[in-house]
PDB file of N, CA and C in Angstrom:
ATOM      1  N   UNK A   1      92.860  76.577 115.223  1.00  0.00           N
ATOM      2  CA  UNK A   1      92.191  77.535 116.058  1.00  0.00           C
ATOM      3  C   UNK A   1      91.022  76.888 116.793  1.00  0.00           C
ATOM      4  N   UNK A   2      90.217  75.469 116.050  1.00  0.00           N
ATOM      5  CA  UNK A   2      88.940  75.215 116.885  1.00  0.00           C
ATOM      6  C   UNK A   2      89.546  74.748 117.883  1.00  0.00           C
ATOM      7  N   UNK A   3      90.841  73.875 117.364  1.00  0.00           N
ATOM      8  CA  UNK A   3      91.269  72.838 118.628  1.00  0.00           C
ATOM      9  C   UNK A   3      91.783  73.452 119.689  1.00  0.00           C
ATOM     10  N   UNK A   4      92.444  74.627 119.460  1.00  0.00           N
ATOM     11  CA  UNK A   4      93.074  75.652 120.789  1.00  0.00           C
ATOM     12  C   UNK A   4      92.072  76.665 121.357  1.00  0.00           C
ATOM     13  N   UNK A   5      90.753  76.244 120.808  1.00  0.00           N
ATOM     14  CA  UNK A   5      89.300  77.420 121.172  1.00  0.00           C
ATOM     15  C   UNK A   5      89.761  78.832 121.077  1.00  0.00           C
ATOM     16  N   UNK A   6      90.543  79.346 120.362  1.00  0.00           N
ATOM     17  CA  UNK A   6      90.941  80.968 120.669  1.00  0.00           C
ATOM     18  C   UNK A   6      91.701  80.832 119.013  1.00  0.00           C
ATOM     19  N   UNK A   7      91.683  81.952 118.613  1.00  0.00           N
ATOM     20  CA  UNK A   7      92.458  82.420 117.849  1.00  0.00           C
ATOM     21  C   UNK A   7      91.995  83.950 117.186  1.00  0.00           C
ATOM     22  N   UNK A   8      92.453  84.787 116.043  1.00  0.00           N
ATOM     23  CA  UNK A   8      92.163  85.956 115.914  1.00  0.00           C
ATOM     24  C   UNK A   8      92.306  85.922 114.068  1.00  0.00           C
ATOM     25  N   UNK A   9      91.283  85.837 113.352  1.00  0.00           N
ATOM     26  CA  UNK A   9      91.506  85.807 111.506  1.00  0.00           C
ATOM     27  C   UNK A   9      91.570  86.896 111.119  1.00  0.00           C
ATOM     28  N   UNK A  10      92.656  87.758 110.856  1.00  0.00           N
ATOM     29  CA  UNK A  10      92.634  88.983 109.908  1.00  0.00           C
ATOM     30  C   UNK A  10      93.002  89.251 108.934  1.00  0.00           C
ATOM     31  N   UNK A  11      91.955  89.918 108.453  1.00  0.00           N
ATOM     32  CA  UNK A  11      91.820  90.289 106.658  1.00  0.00           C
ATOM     33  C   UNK A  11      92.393  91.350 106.985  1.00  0.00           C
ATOM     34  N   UNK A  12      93.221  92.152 105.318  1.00  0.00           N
ATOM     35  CA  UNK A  12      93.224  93.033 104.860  1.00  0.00           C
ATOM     36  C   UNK A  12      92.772  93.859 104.186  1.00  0.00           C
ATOM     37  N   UNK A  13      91.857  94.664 103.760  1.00  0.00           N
ATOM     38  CA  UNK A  13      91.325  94.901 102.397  1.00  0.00           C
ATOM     39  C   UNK A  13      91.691  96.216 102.054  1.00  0.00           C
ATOM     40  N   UNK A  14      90.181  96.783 101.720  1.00  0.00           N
ATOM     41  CA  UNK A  14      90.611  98.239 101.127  1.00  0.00           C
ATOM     42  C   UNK A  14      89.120  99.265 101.729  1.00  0.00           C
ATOM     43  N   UNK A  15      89.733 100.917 101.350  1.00  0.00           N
ATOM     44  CA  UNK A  15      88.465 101.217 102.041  1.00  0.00           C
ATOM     45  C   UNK A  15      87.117 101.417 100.981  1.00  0.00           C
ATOM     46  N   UNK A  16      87.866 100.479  99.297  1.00  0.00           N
ATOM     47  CA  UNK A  16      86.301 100.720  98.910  1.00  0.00           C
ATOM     48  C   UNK A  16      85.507  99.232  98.896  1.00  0.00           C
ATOM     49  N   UNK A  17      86.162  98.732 100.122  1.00  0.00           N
ATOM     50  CA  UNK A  17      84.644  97.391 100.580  1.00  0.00           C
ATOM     51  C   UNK A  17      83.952  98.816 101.842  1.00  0.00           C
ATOM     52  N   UNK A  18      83.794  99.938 101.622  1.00  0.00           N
ATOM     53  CA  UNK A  18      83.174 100.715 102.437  1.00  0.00           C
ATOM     54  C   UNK A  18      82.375 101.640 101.439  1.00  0.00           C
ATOM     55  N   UNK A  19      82.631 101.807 100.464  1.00  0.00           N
ATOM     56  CA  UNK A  19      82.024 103.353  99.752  1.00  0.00           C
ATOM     57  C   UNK A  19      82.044 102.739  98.568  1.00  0.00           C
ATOM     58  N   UNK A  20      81.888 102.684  96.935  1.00  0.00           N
ATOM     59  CA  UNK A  20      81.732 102.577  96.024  1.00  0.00           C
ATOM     60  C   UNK A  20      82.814 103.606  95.151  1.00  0.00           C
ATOM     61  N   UNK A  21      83.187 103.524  93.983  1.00  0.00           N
ATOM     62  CA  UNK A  21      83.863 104.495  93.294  1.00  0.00           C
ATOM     63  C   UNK A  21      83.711 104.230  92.044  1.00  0.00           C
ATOM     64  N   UNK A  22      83.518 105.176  90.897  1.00  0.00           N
ATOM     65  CA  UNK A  22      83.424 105.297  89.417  1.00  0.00           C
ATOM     66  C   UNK A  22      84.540 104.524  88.851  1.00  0.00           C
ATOM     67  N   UNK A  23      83.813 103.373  88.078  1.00  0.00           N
ATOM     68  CA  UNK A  23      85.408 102.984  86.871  1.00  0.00           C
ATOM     69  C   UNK A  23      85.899 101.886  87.883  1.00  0.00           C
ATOM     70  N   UNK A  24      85.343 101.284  89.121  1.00  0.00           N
ATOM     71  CA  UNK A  24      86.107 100.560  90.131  1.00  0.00           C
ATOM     72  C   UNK A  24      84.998  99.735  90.396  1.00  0.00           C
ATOM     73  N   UNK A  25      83.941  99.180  89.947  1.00  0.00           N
ATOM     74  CA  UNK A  25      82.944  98.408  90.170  1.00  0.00           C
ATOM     75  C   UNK A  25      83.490  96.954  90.427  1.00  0.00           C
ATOM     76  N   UNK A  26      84.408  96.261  89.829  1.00  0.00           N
ATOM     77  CA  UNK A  26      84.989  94.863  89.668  1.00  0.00           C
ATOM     78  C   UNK A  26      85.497  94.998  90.835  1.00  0.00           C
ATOM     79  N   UNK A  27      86.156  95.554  91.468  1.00  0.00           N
ATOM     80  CA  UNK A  27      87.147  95.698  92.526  1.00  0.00           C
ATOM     81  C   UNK A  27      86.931  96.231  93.796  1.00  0.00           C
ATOM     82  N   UNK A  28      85.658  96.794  94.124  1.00  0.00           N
ATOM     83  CA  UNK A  28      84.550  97.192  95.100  1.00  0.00           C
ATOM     84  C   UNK A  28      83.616  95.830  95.218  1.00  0.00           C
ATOM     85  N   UNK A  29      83.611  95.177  94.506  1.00  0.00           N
ATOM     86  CA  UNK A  29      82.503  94.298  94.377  1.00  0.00           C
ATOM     87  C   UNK A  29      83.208  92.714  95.758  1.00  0.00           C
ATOM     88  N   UNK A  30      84.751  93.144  94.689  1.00  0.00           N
ATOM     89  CA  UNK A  30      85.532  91.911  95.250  1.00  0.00           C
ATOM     90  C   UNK A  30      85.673  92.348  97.181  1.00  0.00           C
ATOM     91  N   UNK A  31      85.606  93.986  97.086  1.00  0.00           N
ATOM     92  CA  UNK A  31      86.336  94.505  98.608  1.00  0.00           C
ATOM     93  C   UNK A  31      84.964  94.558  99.241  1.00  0.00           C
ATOM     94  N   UNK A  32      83.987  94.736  98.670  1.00  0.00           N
ATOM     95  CA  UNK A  32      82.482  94.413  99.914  1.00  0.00           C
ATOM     96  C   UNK A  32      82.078  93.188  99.644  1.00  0.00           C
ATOM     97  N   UNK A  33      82.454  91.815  99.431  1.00  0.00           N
ATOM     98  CA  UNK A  33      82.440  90.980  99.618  1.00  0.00           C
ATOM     99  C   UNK A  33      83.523  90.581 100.649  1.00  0.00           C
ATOM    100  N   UNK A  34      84.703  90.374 100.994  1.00  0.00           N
ATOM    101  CA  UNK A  34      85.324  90.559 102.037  1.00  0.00           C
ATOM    102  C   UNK A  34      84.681  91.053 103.232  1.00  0.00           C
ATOM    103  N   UNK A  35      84.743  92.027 103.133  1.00  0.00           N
ATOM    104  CA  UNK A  35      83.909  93.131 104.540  1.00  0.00           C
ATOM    105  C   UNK A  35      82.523  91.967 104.399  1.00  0.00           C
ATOM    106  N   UNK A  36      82.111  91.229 103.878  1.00  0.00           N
ATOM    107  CA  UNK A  36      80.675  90.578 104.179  1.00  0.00           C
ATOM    108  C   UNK A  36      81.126  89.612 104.589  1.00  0.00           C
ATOM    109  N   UNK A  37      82.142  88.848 104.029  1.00  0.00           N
ATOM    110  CA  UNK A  37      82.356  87.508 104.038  1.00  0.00           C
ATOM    111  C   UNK A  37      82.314  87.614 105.406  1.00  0.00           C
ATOM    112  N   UNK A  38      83.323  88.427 106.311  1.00  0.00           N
ATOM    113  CA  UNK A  38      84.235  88.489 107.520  1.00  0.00           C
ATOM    114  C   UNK A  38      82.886  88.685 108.220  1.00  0.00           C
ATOM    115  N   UNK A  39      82.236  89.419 108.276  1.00  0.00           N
ATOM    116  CA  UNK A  39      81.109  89.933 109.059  1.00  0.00           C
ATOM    117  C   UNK A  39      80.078  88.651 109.488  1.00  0.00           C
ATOM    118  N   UNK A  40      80.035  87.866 108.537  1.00  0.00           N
ATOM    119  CA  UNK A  40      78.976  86.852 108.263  1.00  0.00           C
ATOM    120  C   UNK A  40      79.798  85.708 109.102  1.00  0.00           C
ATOM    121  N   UNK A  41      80.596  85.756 108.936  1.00  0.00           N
ATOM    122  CA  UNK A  41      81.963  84.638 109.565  1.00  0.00           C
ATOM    123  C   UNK A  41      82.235  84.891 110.969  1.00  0.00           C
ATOM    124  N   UNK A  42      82.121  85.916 111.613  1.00  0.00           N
ATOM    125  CA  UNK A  42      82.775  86.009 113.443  1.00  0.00           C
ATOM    126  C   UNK A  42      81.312  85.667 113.969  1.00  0.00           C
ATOM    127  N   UNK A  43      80.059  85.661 113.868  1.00  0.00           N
ATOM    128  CA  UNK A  43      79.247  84.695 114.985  1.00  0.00           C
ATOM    129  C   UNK A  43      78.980  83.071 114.882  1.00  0.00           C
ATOM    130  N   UNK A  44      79.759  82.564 113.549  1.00  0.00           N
ATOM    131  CA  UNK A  44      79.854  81.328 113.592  1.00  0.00           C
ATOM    132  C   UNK A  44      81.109  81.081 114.199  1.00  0.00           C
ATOM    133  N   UNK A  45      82.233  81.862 114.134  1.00  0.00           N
ATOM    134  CA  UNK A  45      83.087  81.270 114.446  1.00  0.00           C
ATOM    135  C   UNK A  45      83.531  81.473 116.180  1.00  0.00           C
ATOM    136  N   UNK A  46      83.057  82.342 116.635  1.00  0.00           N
ATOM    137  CA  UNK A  46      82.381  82.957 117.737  1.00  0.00           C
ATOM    138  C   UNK A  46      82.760  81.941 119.180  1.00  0.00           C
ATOM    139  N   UNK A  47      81.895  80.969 118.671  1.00  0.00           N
ATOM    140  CA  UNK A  47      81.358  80.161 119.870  1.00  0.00           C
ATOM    141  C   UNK A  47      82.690  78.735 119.903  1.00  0.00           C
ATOM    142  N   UNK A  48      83.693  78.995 119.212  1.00  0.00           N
ATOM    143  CA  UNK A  48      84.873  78.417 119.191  1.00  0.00           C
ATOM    144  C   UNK A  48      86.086  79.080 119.652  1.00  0.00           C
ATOM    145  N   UNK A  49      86.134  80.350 120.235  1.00  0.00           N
ATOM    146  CA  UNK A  49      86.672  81.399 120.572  1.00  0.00           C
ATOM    147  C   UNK A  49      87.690  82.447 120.318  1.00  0.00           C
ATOM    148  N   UNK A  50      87.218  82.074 118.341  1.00  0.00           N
ATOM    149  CA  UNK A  50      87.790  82.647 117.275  1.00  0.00           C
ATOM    150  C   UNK A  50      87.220  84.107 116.784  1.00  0.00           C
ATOM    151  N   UNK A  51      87.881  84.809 116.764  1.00  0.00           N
ATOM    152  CA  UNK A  51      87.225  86.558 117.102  1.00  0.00           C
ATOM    153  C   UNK A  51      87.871  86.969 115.241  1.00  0.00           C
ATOM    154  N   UNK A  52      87.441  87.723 115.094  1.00  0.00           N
ATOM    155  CA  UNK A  52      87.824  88.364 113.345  1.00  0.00           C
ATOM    156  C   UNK A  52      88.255  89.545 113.542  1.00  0.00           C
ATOM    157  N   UNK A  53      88.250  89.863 112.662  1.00  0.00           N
ATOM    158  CA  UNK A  53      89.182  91.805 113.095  1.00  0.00           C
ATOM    159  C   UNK A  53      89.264  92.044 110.678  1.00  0.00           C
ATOM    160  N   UNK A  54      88.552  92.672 110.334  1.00  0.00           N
ATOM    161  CA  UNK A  54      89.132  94.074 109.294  1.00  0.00           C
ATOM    162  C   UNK A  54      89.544  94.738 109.366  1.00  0.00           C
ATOM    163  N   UNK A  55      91.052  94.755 109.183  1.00  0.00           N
ATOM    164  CA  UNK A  55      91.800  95.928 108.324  1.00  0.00           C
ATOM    165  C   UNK A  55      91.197  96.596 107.109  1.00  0.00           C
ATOM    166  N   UNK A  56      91.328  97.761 106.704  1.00  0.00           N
ATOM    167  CA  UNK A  56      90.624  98.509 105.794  1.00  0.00           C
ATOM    168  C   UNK A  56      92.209  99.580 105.333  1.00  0.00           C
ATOM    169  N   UNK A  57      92.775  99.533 104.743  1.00  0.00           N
ATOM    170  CA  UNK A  57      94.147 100.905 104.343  1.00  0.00           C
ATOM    171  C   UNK A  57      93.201 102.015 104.041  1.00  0.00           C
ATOM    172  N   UNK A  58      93.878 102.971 103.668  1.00  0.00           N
ATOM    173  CA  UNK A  58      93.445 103.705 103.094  1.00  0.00           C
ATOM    174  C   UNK A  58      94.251 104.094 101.636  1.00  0.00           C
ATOM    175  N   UNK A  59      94.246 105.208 101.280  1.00  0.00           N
ATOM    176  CA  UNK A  59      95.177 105.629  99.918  1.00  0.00           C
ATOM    177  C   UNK A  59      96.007 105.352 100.033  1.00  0.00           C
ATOM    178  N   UNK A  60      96.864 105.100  99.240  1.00  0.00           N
ATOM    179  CA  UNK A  60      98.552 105.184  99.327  1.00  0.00           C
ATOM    180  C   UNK A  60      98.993 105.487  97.366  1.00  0.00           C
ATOM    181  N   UNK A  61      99.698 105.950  97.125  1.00  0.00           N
ATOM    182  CA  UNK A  61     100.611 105.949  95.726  1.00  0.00           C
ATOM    183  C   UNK A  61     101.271 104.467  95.170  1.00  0.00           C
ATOM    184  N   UNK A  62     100.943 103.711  94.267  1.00  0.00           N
ATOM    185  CA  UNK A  62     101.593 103.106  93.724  1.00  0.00           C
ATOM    186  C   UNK A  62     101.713 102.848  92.243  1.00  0.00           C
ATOM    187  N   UNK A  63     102.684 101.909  91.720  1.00  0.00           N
ATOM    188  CA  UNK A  63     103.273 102.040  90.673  1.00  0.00           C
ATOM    189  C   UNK A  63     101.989 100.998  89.579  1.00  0.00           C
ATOM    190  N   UNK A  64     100.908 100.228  89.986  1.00  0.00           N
ATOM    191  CA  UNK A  64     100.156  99.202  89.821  1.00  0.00           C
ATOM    192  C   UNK A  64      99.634  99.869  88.328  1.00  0.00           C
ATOM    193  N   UNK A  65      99.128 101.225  88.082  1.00  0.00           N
ATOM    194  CA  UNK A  65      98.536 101.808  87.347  1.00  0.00           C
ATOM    195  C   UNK A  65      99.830 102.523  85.840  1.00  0.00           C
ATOM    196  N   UNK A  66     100.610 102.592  86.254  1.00  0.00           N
ATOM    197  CA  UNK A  66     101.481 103.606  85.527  1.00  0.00           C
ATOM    198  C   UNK A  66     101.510 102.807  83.766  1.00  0.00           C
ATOM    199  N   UNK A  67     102.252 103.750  83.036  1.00  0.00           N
ATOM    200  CA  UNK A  67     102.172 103.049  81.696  1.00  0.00           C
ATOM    201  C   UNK A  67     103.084 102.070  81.774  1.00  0.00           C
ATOM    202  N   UNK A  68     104.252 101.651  82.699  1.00  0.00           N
ATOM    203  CA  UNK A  68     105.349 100.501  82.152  1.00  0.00           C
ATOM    204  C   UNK A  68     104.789  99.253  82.860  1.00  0.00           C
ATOM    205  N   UNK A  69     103.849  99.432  83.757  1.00  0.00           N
ATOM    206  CA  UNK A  69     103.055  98.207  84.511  1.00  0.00           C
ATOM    207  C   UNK A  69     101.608  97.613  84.337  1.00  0.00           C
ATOM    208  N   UNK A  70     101.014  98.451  83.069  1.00  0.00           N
ATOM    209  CA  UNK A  70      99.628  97.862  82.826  1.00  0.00           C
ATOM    210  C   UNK A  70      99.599  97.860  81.477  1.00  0.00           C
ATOM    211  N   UNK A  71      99.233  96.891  80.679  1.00  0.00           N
ATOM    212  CA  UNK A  71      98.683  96.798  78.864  1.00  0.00           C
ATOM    213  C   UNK A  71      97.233  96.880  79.091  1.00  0.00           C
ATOM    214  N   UNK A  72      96.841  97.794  77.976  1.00  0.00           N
ATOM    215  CA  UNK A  72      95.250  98.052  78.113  1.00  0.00           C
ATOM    216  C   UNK A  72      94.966  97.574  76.374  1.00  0.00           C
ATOM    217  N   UNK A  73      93.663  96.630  76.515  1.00  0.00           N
ATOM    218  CA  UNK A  73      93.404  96.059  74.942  1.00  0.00           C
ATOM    219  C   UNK A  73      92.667  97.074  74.484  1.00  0.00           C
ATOM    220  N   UNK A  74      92.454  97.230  73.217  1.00  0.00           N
ATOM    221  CA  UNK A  74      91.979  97.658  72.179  1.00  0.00           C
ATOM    222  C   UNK A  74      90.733  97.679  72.287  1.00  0.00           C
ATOM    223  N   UNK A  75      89.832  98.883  71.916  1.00  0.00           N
ATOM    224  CA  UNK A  75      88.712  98.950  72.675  1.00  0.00           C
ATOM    225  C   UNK A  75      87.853  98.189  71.872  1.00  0.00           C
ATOM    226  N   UNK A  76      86.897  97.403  72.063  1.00  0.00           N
ATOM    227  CA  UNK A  76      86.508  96.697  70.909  1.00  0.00           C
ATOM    228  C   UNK A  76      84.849  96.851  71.149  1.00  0.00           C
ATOM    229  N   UNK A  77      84.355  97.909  70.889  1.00  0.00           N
ATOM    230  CA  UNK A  77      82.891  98.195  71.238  1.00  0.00           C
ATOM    231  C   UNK A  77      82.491  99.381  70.330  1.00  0.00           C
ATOM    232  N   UNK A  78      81.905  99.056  69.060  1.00  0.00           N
ATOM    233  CA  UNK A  78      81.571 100.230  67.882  1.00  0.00           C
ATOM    234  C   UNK A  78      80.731 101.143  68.858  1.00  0.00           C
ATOM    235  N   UNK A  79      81.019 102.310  68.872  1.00  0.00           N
ATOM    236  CA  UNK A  79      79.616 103.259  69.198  1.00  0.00           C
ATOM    237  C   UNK A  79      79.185 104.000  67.916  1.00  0.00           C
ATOM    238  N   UNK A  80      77.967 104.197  67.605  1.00  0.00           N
ATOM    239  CA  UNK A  80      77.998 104.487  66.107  1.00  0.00           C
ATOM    240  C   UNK A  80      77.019 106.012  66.303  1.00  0.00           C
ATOM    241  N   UNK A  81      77.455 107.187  65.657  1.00  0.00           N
ATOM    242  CA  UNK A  81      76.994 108.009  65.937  1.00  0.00           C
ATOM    243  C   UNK A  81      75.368 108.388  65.739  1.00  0.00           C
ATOM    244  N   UNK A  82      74.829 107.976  65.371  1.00  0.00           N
ATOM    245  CA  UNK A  82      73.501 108.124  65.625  1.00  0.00           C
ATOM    246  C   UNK A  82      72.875 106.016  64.985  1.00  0.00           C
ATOM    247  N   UNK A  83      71.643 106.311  65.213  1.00  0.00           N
ATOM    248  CA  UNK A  83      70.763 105.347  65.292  1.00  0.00           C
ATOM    249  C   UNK A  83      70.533 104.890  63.542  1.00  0.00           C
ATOM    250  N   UNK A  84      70.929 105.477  62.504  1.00  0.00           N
ATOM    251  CA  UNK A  84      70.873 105.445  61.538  1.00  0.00           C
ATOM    252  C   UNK A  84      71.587 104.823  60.668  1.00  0.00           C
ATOM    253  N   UNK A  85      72.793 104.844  61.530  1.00  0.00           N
ATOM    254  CA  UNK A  85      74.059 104.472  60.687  1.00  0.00           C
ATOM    255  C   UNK A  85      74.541 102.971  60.435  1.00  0.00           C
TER     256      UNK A  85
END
């Protein structure tokens, strides 16, 4: 792209590199880093006549979450009912 002065880099992400969500902190963290990376990246790359562009999806249904596609470990964190115990 420097050598042809033009080209166009597009990401994909998600729309919580935009908003935050409960229980999704690891994975918001990773999607507004993107949305920064990219942002921070088109006035350097700018003056080579390489332009950026974010995609953002929105919802969609998938199978990523269901019980035959995720193992969840064993919770391993005592909470102990009072301060005494």
């Amino acid at each position: 792209m420097r050598k042809q002065r033009s080209g166009l880099l597009v990401t994909i992400s998600s729309t919580a590199g935009i908003t935050g969500g409960m229980f999704c902190s690891a994975y918001t963290a990773a999607k507004f880093g993107i949305a920064g990376w990219l942002e921070s990246l088109a006035p350097e790359v700018a003056p080579f006549g390489i332009r950026t562009h974010g995609g953002r999806g929105g919802l969609f249904r998938t199978d990523l979450l269901s019980q035959g596609s995720t193992t969840y470990a064993a919770s391993s964190i005592y909470a102990a009912s009072s301060i005494d115990d």
